[in-house]
PDB file of N, CA and C in Angstrom:
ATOM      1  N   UNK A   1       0.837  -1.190   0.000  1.00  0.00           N
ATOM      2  CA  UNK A   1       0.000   0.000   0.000  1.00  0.00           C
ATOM      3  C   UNK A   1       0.877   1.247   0.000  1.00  0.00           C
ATOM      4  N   UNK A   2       0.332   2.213  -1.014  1.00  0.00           N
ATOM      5  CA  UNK A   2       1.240   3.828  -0.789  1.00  0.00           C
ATOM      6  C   UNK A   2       0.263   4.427  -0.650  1.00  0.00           C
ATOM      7  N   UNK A   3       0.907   5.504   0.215  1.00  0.00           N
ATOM      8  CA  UNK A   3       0.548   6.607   0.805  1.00  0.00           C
ATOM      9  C   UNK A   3      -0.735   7.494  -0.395  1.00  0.00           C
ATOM     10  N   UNK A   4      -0.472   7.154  -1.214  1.00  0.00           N
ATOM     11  CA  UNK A   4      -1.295   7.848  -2.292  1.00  0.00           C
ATOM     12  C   UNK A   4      -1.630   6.656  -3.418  1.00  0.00           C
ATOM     13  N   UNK A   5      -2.738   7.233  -3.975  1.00  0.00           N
ATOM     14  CA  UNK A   5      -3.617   6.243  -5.557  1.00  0.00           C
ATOM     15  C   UNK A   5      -4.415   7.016  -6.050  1.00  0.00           C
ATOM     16  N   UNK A   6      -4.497   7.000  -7.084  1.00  0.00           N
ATOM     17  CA  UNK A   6      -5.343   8.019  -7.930  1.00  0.00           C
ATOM     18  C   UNK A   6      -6.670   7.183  -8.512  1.00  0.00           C
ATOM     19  N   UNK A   7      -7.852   7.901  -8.737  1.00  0.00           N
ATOM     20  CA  UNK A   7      -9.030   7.769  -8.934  1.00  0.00           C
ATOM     21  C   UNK A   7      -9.728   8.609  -9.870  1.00  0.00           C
ATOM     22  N   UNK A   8      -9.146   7.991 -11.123  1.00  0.00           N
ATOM     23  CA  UNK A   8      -9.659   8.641 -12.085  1.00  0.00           C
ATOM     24  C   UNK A   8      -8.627   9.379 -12.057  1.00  0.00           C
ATOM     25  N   UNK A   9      -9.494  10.756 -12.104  1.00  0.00           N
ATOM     26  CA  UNK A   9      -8.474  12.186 -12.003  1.00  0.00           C
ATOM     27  C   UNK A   9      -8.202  12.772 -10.873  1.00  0.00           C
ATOM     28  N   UNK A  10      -8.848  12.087  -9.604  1.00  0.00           N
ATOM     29  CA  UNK A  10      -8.463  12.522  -8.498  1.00  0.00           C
ATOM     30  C   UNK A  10      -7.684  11.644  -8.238  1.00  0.00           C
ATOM     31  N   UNK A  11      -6.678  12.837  -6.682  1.00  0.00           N
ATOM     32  CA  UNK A  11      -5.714  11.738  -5.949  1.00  0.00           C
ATOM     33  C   UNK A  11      -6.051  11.640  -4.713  1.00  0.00           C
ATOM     34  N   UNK A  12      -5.987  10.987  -4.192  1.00  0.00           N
ATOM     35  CA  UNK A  12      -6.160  10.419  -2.872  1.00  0.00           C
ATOM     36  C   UNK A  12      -5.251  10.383  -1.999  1.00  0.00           C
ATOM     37  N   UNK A  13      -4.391  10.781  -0.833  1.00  0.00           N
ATOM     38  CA  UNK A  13      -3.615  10.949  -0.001  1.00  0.00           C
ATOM     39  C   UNK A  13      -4.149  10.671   1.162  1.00  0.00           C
ATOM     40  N   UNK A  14      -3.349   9.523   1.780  1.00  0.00           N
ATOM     41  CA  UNK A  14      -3.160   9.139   3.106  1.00  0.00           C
ATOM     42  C   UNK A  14      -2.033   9.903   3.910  1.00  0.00           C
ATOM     43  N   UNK A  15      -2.430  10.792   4.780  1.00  0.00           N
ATOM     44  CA  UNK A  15      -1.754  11.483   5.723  1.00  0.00           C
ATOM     45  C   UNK A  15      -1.536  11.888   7.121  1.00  0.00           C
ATOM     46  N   UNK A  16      -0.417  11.558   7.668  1.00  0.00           N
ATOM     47  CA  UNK A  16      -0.428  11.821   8.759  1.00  0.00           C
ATOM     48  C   UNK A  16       0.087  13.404   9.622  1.00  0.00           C
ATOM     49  N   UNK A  17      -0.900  14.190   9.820  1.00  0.00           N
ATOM     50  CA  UNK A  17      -0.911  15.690  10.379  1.00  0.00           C
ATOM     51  C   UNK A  17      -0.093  15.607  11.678  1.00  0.00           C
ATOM     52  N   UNK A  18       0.800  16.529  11.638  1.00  0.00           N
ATOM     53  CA  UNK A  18       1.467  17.460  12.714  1.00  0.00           C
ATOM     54  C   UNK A  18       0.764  18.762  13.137  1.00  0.00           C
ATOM     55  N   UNK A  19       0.078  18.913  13.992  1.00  0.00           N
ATOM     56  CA  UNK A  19      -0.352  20.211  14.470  1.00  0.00           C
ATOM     57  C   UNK A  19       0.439  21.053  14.951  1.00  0.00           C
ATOM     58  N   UNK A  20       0.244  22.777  15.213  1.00  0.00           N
ATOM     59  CA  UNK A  20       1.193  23.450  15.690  1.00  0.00           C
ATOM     60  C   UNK A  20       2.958  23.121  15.243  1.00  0.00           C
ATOM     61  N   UNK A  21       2.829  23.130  14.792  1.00  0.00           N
ATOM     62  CA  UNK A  21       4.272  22.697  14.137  1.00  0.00           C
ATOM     63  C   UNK A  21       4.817  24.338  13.858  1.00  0.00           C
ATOM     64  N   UNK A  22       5.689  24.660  13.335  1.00  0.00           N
ATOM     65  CA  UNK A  22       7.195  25.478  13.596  1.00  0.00           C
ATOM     66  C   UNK A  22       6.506  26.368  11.667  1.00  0.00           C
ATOM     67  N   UNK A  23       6.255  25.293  11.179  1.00  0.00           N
ATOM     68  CA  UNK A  23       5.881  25.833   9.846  1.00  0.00           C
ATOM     69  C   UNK A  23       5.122  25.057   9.258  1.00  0.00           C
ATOM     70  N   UNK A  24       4.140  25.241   7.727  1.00  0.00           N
ATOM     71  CA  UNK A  24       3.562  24.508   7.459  1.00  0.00           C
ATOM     72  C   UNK A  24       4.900  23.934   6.491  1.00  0.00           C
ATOM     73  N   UNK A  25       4.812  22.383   6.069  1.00  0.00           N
ATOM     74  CA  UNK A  25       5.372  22.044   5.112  1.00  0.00           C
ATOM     75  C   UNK A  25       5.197  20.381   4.971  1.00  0.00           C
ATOM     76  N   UNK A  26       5.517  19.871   3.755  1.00  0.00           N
ATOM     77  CA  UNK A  26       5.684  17.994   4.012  1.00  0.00           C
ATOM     78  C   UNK A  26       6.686  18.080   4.338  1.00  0.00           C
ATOM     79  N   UNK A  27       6.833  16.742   5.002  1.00  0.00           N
ATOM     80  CA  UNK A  27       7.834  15.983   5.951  1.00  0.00           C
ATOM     81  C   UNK A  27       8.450  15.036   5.713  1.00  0.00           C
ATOM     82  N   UNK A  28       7.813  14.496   4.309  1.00  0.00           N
ATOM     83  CA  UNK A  28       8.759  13.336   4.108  1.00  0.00           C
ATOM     84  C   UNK A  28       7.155  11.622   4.508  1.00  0.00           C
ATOM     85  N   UNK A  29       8.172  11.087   4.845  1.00  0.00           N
ATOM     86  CA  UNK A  29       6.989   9.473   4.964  1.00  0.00           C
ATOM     87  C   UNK A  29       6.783   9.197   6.432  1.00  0.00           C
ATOM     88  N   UNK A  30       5.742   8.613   6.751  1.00  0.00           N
ATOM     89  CA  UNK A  30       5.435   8.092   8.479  1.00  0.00           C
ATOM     90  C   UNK A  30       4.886   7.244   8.328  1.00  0.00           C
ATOM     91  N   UNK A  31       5.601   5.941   8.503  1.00  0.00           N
ATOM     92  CA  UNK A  31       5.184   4.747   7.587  1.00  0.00           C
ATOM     93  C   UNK A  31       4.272   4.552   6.201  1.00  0.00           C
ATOM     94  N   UNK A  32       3.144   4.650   6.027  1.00  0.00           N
ATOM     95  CA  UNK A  32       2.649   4.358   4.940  1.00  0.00           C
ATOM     96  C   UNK A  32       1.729   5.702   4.750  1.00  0.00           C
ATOM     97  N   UNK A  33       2.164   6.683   5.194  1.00  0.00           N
ATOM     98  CA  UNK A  33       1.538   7.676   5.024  1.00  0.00           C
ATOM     99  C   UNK A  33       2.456   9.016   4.767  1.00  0.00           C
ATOM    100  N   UNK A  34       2.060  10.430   4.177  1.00  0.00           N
ATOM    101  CA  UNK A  34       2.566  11.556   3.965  1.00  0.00           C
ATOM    102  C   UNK A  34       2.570  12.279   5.075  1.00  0.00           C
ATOM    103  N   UNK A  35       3.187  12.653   5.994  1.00  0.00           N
ATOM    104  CA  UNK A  35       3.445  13.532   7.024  1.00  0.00           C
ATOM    105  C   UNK A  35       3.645  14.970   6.975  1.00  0.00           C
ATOM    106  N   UNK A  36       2.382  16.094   6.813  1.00  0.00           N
ATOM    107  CA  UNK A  36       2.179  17.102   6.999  1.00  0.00           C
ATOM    108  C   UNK A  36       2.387  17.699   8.052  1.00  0.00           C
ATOM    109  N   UNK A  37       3.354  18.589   8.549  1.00  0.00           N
ATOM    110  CA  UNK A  37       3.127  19.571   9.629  1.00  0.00           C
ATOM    111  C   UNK A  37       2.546  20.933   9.406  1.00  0.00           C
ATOM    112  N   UNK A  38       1.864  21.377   9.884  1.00  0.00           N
ATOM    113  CA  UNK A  38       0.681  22.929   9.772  1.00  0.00           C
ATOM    114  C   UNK A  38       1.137  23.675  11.419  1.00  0.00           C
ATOM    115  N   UNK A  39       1.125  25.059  11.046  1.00  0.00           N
ATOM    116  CA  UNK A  39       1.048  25.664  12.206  1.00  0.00           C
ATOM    117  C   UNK A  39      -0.030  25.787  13.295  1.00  0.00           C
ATOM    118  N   UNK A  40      -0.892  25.415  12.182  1.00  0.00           N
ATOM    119  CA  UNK A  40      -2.470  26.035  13.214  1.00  0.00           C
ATOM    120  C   UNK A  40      -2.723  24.734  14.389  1.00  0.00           C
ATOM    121  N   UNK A  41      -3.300  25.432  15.103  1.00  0.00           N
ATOM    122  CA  UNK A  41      -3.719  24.033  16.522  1.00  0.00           C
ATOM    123  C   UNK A  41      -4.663  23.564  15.797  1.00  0.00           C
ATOM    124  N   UNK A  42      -4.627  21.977  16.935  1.00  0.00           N
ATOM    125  CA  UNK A  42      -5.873  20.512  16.079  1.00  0.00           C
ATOM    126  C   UNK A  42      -7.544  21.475  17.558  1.00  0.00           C
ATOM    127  N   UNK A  43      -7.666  22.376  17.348  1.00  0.00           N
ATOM    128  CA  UNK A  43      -9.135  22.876  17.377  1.00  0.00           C
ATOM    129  C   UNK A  43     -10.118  23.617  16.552  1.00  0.00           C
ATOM    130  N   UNK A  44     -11.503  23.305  16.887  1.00  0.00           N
ATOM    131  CA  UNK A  44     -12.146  23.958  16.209  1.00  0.00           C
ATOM    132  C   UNK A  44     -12.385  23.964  14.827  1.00  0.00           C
ATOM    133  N   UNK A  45     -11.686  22.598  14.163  1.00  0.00           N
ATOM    134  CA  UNK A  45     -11.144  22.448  12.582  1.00  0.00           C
ATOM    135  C   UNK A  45     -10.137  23.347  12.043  1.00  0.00           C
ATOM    136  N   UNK A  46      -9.265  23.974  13.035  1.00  0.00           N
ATOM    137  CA  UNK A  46      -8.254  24.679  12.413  1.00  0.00           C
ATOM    138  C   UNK A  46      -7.539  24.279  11.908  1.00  0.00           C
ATOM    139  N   UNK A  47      -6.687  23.240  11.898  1.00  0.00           N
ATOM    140  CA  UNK A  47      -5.960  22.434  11.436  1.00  0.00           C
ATOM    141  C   UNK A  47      -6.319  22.080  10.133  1.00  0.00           C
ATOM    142  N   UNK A  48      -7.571  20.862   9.899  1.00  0.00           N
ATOM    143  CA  UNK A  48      -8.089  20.802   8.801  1.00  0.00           C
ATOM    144  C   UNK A  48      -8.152  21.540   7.728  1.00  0.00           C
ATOM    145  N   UNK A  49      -8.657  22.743   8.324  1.00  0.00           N
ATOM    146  CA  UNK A  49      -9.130  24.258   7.267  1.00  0.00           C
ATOM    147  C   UNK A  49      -7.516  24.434   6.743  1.00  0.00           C
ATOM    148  N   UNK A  50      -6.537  24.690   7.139  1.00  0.00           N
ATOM    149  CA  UNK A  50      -5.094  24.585   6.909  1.00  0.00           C
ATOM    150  C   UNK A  50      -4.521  23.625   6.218  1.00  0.00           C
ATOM    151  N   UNK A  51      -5.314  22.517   6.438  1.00  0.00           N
ATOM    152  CA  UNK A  51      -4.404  21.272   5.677  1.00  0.00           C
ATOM    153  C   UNK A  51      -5.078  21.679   4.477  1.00  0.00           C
ATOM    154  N   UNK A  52      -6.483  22.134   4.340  1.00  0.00           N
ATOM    155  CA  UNK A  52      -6.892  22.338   3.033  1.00  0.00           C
ATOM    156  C   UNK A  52      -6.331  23.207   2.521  1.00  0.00           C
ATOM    157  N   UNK A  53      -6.153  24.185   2.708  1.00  0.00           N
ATOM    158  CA  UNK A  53      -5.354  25.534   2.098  1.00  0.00           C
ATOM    159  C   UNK A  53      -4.285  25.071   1.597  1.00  0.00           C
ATOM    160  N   UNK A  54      -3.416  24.387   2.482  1.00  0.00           N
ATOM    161  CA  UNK A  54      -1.914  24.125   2.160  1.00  0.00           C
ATOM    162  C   UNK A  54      -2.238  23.144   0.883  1.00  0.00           C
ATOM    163  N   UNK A  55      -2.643  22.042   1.287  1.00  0.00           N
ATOM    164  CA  UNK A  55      -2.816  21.245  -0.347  1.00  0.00           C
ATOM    165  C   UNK A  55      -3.241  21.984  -1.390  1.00  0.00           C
ATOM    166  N   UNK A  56      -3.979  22.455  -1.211  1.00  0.00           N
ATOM    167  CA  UNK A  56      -4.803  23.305  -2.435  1.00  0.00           C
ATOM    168  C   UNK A  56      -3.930  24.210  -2.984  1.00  0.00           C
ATOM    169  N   UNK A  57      -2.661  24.769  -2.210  1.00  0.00           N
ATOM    170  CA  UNK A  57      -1.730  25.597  -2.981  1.00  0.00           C
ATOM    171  C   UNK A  57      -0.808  24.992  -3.547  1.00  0.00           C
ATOM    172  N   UNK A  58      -0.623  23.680  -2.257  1.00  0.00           N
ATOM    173  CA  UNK A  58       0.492  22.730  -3.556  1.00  0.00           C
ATOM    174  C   UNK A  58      -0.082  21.940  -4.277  1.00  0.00           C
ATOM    175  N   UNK A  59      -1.269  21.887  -4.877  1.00  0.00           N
ATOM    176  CA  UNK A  59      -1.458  21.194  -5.837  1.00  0.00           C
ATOM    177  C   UNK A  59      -1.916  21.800  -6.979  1.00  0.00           C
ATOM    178  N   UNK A  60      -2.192  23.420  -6.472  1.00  0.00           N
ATOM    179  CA  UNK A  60      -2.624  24.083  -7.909  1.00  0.00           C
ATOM    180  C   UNK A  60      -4.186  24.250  -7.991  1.00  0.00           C
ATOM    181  N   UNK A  61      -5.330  23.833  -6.728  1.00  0.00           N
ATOM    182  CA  UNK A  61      -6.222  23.802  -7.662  1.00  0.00           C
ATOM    183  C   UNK A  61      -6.912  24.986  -6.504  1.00  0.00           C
ATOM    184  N   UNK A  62      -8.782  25.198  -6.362  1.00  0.00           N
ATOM    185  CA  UNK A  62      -9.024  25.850  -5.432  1.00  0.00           C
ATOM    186  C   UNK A  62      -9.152  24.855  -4.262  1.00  0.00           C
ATOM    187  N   UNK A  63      -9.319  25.531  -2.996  1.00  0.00           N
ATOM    188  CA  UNK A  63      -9.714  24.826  -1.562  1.00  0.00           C
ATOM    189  C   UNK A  63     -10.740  24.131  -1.901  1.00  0.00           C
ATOM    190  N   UNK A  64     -11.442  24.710  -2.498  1.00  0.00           N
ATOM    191  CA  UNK A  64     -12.997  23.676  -2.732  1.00  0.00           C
ATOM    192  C   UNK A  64     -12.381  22.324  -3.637  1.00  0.00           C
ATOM    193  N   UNK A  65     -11.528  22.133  -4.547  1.00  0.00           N
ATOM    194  CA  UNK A  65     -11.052  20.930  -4.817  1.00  0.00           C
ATOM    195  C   UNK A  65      -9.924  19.604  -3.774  1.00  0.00           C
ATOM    196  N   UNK A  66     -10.167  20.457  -2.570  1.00  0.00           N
ATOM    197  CA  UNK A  66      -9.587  19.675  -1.535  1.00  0.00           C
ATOM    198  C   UNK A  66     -10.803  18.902  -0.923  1.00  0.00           C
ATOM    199  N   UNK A  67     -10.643  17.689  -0.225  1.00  0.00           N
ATOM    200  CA  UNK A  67     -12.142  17.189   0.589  1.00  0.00           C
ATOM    201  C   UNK A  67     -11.491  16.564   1.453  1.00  0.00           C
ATOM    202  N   UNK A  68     -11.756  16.116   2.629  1.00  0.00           N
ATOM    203  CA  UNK A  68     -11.462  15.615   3.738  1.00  0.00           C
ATOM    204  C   UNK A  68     -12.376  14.216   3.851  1.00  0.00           C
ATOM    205  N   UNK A  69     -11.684  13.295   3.419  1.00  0.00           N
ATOM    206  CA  UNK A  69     -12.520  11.872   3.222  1.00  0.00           C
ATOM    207  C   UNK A  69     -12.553  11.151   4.568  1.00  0.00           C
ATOM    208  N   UNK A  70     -11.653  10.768   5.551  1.00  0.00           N
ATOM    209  CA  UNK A  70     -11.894  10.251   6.502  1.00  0.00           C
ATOM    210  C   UNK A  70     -10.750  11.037   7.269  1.00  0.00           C
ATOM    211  N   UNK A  71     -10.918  10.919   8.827  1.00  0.00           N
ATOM    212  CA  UNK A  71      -9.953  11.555  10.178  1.00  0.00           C
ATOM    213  C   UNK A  71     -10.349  12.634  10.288  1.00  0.00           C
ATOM    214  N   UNK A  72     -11.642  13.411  10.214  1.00  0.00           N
ATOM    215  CA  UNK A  72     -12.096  14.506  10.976  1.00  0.00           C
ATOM    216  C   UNK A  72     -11.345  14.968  12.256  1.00  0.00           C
ATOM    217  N   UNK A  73     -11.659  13.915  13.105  1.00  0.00           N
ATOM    218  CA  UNK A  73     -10.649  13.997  14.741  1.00  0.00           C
ATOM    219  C   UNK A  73      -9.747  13.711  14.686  1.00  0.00           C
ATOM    220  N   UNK A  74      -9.095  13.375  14.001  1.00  0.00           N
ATOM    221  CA  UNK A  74      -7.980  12.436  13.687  1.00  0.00           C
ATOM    222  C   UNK A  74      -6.509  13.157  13.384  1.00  0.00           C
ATOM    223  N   UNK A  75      -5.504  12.032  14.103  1.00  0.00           N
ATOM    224  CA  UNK A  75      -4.123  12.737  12.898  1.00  0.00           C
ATOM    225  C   UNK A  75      -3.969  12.302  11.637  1.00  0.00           C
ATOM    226  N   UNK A  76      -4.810  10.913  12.397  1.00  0.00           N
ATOM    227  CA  UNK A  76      -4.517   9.951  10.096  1.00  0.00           C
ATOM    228  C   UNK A  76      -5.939  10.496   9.559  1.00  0.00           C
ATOM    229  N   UNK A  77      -5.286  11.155   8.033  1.00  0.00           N
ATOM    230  CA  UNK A  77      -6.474  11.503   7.353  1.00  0.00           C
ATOM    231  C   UNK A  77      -6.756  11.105   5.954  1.00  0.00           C
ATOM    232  N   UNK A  78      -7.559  10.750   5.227  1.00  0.00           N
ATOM    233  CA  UNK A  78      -7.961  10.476   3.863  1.00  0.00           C
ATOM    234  C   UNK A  78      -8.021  12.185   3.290  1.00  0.00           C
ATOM    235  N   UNK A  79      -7.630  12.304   2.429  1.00  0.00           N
ATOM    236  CA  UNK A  79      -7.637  13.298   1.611  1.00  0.00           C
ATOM    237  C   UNK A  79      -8.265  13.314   0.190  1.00  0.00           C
ATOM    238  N   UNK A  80      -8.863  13.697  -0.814  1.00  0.00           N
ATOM    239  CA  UNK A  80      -9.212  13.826  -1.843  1.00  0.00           C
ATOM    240  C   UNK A  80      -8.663  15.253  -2.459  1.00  0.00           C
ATOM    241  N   UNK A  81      -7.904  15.313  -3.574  1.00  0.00           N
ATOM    242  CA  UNK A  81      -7.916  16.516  -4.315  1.00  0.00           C
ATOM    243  C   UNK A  81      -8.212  16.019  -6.038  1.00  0.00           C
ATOM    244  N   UNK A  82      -9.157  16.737  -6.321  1.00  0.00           N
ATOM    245  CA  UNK A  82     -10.032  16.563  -7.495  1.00  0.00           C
ATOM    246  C   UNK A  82      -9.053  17.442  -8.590  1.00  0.00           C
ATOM    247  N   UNK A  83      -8.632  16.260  -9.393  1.00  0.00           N
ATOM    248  CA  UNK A  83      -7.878  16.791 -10.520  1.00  0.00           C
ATOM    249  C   UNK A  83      -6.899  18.113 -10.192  1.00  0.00           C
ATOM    250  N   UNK A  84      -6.008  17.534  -9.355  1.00  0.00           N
ATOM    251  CA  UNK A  84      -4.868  18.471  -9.279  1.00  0.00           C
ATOM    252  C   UNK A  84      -4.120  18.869 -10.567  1.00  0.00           C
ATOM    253  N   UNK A  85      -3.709  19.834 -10.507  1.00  0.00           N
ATOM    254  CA  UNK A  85      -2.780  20.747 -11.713  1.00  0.00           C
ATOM    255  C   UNK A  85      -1.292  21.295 -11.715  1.00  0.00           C
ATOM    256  N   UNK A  86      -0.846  20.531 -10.358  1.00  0.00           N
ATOM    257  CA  UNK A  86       1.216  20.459 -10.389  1.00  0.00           C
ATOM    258  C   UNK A  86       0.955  19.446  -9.113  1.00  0.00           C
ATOM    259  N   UNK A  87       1.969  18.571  -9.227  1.00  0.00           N
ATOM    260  CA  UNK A  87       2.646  17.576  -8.485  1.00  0.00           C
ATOM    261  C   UNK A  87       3.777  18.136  -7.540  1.00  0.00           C
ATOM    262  N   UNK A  88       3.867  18.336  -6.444  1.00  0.00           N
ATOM    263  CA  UNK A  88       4.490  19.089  -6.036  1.00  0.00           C
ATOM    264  C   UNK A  88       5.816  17.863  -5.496  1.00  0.00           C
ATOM    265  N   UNK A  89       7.230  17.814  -6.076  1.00  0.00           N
ATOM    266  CA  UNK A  89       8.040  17.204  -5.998  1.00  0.00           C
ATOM    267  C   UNK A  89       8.556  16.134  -4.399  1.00  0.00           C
ATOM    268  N   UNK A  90       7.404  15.462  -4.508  1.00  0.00           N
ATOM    269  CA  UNK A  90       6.883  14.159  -3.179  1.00  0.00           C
ATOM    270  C   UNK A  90       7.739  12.621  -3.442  1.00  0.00           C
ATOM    271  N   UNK A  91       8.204  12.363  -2.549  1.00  0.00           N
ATOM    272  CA  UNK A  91       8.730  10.601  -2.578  1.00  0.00           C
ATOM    273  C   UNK A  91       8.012  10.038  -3.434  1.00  0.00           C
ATOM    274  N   UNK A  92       8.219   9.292  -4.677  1.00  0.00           N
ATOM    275  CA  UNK A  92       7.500   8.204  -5.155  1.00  0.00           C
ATOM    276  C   UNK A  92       6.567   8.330  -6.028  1.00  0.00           C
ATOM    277  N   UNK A  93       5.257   9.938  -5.535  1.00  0.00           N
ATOM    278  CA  UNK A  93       4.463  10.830  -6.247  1.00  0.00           C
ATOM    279  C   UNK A  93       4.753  10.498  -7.782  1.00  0.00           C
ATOM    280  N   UNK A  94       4.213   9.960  -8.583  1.00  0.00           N
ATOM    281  CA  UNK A  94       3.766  10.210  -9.931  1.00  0.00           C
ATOM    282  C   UNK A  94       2.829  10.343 -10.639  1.00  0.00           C
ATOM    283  N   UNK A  95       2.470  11.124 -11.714  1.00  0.00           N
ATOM    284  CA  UNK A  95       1.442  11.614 -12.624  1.00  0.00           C
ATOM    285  C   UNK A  95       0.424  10.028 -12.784  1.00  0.00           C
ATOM    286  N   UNK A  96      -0.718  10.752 -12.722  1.00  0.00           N
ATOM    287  CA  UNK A  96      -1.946   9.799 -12.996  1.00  0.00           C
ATOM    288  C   UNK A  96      -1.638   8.943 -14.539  1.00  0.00           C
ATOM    289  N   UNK A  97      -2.317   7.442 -13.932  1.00  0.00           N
ATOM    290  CA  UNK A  97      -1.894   6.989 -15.164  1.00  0.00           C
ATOM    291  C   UNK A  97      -2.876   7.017 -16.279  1.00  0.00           C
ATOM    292  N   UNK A  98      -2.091   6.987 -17.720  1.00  0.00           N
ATOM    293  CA  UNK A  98      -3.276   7.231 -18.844  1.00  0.00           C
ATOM    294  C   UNK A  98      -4.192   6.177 -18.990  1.00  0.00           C
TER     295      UNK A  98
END
């Protein structure tokens, strides 16, 4: 299993969130998952709202093409981004297949 699979034209990301962290940025792998750290605290959906932003800028598309598929409460999260438009240079990460 990897951290990511694409669906159709969406990709799917399995990730594991760092809250309050120092800066937003990826981290590299945490076992079978992408390890995001975000500045914002895990309340109130702040975090979330952040993880969306942040994907949505590295992938090129709007926030509304980000979705939060499973880990609401969670640090492990399902991600959806609907037909992303740059690959942002990730472990392993490659273009959807034709």
């Amino acid at each position: 299993m990897s951290w990511f699979r694409w669906d159709g034209e969406d990709l799917l990301l399995n990730c594991h969130l760092q809250p309050k962290a120092s800066r937003d940025e990826f981290a590299g792998l945490h076992g079978e998952r992408l390890k995001i750290r975000l500045t914002a605290p895990p309340v109130e959906g702040k975090a979330n709202a952040q993880l969306q932003a942040f994907l949505a800028g590295a992938f090129g598309v709007a926030k509304s093409q980000v979705s939060l598929e499973s880990g609401e409460l969670n640090r492990q999260k399902r991600v959806r981004i609907r037909a992303p438009r740059t690959l942002p240079g990730l472990p392993g990460l490659t273009v959807r297949p034709s």
